[in-house]
PDB file of N, CA and C in Angstrom:
ATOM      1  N   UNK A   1      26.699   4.198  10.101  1.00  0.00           N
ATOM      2  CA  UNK A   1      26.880   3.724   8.734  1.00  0.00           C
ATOM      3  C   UNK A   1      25.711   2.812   8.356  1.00  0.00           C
ATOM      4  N   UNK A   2      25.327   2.890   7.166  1.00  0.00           N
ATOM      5  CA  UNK A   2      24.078   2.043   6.664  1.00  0.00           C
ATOM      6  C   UNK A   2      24.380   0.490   6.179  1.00  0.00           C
ATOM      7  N   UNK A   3      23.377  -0.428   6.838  1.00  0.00           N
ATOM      8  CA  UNK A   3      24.050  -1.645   6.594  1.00  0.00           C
ATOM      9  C   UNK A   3      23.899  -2.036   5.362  1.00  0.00           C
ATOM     10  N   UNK A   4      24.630  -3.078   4.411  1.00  0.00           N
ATOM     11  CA  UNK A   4      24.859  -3.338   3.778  1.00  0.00           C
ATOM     12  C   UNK A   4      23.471  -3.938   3.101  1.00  0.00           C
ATOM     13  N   UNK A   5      22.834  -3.780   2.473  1.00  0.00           N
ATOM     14  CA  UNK A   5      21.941  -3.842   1.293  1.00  0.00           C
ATOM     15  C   UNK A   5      21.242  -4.379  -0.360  1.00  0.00           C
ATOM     16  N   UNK A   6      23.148  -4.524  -0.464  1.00  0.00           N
ATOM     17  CA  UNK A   6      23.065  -5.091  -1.830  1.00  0.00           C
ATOM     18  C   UNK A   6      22.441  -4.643  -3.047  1.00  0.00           C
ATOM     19  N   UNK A   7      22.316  -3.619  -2.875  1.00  0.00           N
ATOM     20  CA  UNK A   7      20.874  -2.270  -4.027  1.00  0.00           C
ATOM     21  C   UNK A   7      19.773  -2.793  -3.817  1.00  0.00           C
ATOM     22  N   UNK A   8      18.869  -3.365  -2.537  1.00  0.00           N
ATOM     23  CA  UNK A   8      17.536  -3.322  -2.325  1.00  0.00           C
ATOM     24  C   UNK A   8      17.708  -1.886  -1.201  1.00  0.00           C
ATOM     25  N   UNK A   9      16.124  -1.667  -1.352  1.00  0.00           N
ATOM     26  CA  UNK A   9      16.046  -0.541  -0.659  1.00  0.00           C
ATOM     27  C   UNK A   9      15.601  -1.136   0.803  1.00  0.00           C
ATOM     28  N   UNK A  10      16.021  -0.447   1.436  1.00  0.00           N
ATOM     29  CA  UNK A  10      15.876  -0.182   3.281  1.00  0.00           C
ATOM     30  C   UNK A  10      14.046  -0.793   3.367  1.00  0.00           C
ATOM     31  N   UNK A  11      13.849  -1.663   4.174  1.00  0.00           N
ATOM     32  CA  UNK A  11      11.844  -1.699   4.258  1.00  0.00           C
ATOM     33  C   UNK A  11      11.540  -0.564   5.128  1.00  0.00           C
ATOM     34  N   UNK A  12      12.308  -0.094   6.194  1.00  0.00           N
ATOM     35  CA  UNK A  12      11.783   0.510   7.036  1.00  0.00           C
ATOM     36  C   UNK A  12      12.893   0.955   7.816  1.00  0.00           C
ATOM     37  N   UNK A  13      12.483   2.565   8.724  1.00  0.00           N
ATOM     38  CA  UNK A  13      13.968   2.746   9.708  1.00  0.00           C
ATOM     39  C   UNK A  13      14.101   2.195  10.176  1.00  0.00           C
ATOM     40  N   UNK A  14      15.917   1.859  10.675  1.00  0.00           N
ATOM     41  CA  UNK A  14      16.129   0.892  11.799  1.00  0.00           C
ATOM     42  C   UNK A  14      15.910  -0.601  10.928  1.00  0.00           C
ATOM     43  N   UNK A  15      15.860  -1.100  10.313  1.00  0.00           N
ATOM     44  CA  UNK A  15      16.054  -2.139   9.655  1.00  0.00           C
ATOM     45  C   UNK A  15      17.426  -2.713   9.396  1.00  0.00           C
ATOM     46  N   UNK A  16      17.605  -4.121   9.676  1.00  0.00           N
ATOM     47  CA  UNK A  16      18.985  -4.112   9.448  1.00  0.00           C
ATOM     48  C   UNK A  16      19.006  -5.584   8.772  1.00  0.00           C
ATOM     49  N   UNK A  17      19.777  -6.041   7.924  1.00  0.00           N
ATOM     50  CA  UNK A  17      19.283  -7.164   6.994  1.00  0.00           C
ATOM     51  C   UNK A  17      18.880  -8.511   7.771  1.00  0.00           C
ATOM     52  N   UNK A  18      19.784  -8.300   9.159  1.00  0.00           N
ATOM     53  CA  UNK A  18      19.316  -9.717   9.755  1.00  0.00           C
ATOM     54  C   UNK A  18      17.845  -9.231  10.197  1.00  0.00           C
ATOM     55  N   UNK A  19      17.179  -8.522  10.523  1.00  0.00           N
ATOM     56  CA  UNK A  19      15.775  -8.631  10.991  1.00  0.00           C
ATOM     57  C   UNK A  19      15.168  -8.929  10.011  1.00  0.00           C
ATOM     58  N   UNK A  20      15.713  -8.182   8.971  1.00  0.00           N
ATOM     59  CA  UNK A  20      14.935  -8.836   7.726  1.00  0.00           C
ATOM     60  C   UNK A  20      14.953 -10.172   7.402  1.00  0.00           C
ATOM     61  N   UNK A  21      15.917 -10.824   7.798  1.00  0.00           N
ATOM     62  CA  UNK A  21      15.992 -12.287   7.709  1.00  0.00           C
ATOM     63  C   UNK A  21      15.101 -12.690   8.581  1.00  0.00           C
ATOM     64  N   UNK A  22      15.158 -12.489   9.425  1.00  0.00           N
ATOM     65  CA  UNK A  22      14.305 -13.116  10.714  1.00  0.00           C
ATOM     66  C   UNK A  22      13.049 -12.985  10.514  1.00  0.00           C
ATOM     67  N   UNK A  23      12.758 -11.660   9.572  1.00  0.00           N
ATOM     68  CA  UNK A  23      11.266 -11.351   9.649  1.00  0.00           C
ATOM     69  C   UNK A  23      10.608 -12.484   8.536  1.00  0.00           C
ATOM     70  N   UNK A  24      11.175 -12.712   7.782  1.00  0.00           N
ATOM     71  CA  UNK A  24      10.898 -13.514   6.229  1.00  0.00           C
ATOM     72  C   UNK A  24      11.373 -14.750   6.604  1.00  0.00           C
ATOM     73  N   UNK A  25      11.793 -15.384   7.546  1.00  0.00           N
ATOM     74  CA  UNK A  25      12.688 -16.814   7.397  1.00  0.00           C
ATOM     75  C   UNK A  25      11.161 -17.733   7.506  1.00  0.00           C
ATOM     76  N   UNK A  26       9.857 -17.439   8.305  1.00  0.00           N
ATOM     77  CA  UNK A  26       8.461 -18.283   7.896  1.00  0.00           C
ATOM     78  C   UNK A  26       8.281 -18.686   6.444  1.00  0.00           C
ATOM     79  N   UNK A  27       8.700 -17.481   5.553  1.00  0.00           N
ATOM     80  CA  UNK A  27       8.042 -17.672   4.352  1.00  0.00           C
ATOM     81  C   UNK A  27       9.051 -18.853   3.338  1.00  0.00           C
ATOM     82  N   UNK A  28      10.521 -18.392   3.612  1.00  0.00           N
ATOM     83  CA  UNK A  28      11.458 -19.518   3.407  1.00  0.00           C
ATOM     84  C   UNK A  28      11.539 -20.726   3.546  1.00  0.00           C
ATOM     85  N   UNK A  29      10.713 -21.178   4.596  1.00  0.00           N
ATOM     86  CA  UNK A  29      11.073 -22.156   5.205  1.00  0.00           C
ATOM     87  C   UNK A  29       9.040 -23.024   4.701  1.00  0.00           C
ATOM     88  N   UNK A  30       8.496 -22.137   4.294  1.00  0.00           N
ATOM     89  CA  UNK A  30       7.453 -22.727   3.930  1.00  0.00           C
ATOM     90  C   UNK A  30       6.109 -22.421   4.936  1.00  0.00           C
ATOM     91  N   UNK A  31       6.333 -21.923   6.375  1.00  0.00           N
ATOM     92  CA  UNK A  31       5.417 -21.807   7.202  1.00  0.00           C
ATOM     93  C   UNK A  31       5.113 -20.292   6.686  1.00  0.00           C
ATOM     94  N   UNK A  32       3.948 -20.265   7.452  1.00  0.00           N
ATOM     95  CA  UNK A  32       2.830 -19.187   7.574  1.00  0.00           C
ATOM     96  C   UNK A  32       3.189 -18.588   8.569  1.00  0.00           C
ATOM     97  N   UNK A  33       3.349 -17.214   8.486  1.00  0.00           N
ATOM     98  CA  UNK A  33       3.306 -16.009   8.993  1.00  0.00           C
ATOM     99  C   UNK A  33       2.039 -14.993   9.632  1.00  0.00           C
ATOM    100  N   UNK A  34       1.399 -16.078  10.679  1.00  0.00           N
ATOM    101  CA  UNK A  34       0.101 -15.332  10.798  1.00  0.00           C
ATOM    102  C   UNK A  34      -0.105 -14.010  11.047  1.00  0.00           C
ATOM    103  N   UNK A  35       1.146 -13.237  12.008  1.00  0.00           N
ATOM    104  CA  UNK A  35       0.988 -12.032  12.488  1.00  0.00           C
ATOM    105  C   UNK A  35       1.123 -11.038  11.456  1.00  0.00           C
ATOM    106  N   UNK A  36       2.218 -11.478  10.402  1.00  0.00           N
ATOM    107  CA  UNK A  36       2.601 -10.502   9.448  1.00  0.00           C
ATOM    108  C   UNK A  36       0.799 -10.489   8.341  1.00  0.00           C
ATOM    109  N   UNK A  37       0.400 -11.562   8.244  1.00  0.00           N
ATOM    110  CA  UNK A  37      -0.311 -11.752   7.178  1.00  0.00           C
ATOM    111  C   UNK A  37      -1.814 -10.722   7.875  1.00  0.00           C
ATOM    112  N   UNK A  38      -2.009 -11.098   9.046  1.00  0.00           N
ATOM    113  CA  UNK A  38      -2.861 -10.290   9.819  1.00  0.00           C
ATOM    114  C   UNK A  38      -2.701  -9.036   9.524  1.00  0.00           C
ATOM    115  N   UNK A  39      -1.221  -8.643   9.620  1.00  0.00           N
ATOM    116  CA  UNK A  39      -0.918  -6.938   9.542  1.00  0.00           C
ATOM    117  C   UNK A  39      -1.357  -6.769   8.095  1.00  0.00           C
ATOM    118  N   UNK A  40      -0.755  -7.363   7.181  1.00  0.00           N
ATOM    119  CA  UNK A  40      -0.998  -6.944   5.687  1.00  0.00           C
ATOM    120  C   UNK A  40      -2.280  -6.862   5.699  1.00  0.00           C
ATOM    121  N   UNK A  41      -3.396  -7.634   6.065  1.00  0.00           N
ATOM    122  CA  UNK A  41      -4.719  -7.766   5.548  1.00  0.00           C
ATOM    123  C   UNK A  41      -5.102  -5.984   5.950  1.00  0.00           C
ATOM    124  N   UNK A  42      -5.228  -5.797   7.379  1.00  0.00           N
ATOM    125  CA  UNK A  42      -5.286  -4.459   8.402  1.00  0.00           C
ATOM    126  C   UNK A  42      -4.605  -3.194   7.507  1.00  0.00           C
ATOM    127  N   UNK A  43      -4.027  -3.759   6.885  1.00  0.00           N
ATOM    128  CA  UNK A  43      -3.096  -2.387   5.995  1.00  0.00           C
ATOM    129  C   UNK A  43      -4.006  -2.521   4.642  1.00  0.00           C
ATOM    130  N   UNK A  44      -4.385  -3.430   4.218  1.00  0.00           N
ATOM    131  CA  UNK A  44      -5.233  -3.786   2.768  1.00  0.00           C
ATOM    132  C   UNK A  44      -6.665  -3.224   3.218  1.00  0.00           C
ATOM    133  N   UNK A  45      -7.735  -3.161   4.032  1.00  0.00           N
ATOM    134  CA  UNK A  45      -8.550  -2.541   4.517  1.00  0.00           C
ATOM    135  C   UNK A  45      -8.141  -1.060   4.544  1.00  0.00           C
ATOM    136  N   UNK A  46      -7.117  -0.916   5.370  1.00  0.00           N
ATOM    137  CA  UNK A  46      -7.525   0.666   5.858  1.00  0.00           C
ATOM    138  C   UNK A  46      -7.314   1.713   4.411  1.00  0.00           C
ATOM    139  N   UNK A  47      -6.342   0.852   3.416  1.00  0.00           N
ATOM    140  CA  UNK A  47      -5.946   1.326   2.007  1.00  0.00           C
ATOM    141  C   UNK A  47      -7.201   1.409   1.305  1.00  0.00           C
ATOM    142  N   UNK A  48      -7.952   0.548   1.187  1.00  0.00           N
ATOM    143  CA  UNK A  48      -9.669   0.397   0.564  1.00  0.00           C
ATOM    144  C   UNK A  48     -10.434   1.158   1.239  1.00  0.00           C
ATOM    145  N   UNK A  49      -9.922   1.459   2.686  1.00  0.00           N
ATOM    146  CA  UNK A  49     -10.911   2.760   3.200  1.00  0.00           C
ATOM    147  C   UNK A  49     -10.871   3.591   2.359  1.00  0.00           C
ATOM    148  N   UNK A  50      -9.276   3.905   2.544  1.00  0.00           N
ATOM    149  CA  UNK A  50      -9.433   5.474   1.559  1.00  0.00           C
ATOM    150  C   UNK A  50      -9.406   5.827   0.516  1.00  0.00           C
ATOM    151  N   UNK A  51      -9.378   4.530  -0.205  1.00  0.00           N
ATOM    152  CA  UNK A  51      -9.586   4.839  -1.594  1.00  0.00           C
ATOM    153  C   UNK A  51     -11.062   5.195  -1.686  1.00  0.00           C
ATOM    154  N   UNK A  52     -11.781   4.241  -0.939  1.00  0.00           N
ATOM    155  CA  UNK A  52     -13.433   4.596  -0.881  1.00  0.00           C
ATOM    156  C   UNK A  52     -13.846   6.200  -0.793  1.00  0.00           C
ATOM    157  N   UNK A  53     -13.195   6.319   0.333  1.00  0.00           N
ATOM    158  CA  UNK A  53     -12.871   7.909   0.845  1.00  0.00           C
ATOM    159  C   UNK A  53     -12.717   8.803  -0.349  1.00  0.00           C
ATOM    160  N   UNK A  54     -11.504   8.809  -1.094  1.00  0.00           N
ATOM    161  CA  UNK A  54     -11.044   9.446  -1.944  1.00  0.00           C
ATOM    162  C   UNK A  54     -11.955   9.441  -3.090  1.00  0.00           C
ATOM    163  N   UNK A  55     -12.500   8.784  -3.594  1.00  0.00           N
ATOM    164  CA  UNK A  55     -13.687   8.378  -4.363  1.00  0.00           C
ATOM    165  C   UNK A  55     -14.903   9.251  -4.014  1.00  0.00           C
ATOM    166  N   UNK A  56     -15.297   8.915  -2.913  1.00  0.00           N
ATOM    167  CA  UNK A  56     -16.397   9.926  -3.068  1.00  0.00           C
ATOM    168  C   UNK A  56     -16.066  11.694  -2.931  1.00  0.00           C
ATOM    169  N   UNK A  57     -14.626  11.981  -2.598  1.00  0.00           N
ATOM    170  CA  UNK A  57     -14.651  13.091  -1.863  1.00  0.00           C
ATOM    171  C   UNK A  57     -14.699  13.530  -3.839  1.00  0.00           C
ATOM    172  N   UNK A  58     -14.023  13.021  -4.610  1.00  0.00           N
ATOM    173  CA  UNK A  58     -13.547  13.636  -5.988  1.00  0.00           C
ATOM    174  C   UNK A  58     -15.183  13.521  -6.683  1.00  0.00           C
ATOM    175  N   UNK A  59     -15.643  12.663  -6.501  1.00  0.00           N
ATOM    176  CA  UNK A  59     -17.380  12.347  -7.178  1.00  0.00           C
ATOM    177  C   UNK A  59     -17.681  13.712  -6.427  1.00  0.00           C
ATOM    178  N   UNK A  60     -17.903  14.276  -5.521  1.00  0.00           N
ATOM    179  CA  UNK A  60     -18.364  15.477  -4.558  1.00  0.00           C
ATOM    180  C   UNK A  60     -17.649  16.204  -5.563  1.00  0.00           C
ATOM    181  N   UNK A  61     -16.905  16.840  -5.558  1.00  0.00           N
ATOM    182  CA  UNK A  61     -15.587  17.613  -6.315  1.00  0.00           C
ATOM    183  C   UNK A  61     -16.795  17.936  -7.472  1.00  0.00           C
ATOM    184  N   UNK A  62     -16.683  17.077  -8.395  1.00  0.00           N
ATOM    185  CA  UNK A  62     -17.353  16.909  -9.460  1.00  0.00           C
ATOM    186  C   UNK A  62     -18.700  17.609 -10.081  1.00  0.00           C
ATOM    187  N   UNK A  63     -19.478  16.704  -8.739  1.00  0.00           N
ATOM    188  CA  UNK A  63     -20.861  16.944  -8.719  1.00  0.00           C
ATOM    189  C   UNK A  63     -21.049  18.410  -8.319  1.00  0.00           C
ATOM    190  N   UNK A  64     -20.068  19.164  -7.668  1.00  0.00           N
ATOM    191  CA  UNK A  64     -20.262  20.687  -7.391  1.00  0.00           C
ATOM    192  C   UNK A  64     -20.155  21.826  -8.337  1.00  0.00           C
ATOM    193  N   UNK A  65     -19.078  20.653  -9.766  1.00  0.00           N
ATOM    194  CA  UNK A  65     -18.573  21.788 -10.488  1.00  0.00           C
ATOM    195  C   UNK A  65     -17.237  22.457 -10.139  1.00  0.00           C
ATOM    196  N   UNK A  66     -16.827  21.845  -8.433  1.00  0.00           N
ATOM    197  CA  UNK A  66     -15.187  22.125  -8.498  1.00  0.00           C
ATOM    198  C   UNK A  66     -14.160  21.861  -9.374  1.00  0.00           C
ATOM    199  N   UNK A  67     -14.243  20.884  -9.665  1.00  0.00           N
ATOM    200  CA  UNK A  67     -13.431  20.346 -11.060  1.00  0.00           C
ATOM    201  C   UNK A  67     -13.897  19.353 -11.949  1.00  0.00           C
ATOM    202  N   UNK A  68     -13.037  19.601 -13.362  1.00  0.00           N
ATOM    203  CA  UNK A  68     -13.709  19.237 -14.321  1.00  0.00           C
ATOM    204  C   UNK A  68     -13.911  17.910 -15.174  1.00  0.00           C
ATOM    205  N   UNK A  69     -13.834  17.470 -15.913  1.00  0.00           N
ATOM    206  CA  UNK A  69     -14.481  15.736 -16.264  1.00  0.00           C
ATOM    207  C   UNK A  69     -12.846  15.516 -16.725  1.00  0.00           C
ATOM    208  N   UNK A  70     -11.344  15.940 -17.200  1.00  0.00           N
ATOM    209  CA  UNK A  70     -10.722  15.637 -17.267  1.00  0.00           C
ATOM    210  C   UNK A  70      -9.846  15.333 -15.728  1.00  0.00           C
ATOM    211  N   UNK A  71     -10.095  16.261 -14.954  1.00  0.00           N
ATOM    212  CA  UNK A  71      -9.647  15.946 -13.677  1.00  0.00           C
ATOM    213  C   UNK A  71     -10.187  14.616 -12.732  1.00  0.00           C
ATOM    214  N   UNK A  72     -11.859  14.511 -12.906  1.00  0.00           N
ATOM    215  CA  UNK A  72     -12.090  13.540 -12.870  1.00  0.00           C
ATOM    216  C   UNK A  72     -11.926  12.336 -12.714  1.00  0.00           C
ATOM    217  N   UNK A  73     -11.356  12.484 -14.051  1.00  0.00           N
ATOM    218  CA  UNK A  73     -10.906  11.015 -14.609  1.00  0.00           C
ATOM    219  C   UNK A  73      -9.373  10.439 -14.522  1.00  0.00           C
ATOM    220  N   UNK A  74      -8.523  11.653 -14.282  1.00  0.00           N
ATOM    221  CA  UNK A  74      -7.508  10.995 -14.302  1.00  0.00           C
ATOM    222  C   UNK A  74      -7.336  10.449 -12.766  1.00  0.00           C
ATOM    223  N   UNK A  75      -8.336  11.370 -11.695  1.00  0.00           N
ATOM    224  CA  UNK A  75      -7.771  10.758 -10.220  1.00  0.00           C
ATOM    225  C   UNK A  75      -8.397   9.406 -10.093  1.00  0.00           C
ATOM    226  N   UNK A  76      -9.714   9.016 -10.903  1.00  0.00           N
ATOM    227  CA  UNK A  76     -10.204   7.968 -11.257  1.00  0.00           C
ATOM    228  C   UNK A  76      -9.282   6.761 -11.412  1.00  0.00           C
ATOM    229  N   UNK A  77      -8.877   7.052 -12.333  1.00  0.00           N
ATOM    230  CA  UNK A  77      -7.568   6.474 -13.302  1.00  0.00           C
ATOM    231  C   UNK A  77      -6.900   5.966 -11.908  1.00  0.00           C
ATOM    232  N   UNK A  78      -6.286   6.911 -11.346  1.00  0.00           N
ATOM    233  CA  UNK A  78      -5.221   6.537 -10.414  1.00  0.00           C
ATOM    234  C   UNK A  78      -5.874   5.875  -9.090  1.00  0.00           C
ATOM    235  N   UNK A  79      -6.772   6.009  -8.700  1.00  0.00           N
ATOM    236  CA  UNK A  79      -7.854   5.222  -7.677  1.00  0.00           C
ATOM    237  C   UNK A  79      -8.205   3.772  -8.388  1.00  0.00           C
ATOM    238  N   UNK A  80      -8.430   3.406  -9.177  1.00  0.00           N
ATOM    239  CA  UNK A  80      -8.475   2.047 -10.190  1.00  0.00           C
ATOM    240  C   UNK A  80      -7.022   1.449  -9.852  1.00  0.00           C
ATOM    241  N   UNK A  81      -6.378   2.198 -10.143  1.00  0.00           N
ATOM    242  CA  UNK A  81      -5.064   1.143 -10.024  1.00  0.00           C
ATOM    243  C   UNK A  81      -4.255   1.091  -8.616  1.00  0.00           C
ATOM    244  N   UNK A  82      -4.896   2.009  -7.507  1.00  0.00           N
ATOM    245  CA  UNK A  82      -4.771   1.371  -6.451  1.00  0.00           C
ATOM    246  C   UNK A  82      -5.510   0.538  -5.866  1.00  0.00           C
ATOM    247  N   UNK A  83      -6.975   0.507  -6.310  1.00  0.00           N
ATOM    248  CA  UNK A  83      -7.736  -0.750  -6.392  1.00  0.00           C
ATOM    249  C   UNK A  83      -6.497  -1.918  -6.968  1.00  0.00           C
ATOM    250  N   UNK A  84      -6.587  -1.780  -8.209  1.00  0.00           N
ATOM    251  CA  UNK A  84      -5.838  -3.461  -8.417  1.00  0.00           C
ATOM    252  C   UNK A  84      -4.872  -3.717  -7.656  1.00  0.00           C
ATOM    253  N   UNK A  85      -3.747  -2.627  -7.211  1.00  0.00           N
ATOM    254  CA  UNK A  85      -2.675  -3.300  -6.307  1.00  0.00           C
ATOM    255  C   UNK A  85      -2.901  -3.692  -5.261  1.00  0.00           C
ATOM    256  N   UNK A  86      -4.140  -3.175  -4.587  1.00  0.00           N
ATOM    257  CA  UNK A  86      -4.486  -3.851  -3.169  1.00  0.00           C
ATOM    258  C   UNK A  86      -5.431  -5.536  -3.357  1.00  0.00           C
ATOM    259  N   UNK A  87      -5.329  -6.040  -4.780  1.00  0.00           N
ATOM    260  CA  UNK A  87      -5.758  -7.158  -4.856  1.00  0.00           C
ATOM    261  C   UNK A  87      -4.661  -8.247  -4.835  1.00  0.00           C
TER     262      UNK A  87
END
């Protein structure tokens, strides 16, 4: 049976609200969370990898004539605003 939730969604399998407590009680309590903050940064990099990635592979795309200046732009579009969320 799935533990109780309250209509937030699950973070991850196997999650159960007390880990979640446990995992967040640093930030509650006012201390710093170095390991978690470490992980986020490591997850914020490898995300800017591939957006980098994704960026040039669609500029390539482009520059070949595979696809066209509306396609372009909208994966553009959507690469921009995973830029801002990883800020």
């Amino acid at each position: 049976m799935d533990a109780p939730w309250h209509g937030a969604h699950r973070p991850f399998p196997g999650a159960t609200p007390e880990s979640e407590r446990d995992r967040c009680r640093p930030r509650t309590r006012g201390e710093r969370n170095q390991e978690g903050e470490e992980q986020a940064e490591a997850v914020r990099q490898l995300r800017r990898a591939v957006v980098e990635a994704e960026l040039r592979a669609i500029v390539a795309l482009h520059n070949r004539g595979d696809i066209g200046d509306a396609a372009l732009r909208a994966v553009l579009r959507d690469l921009d605003l995973e830029e801002q969320r990883l800020e």
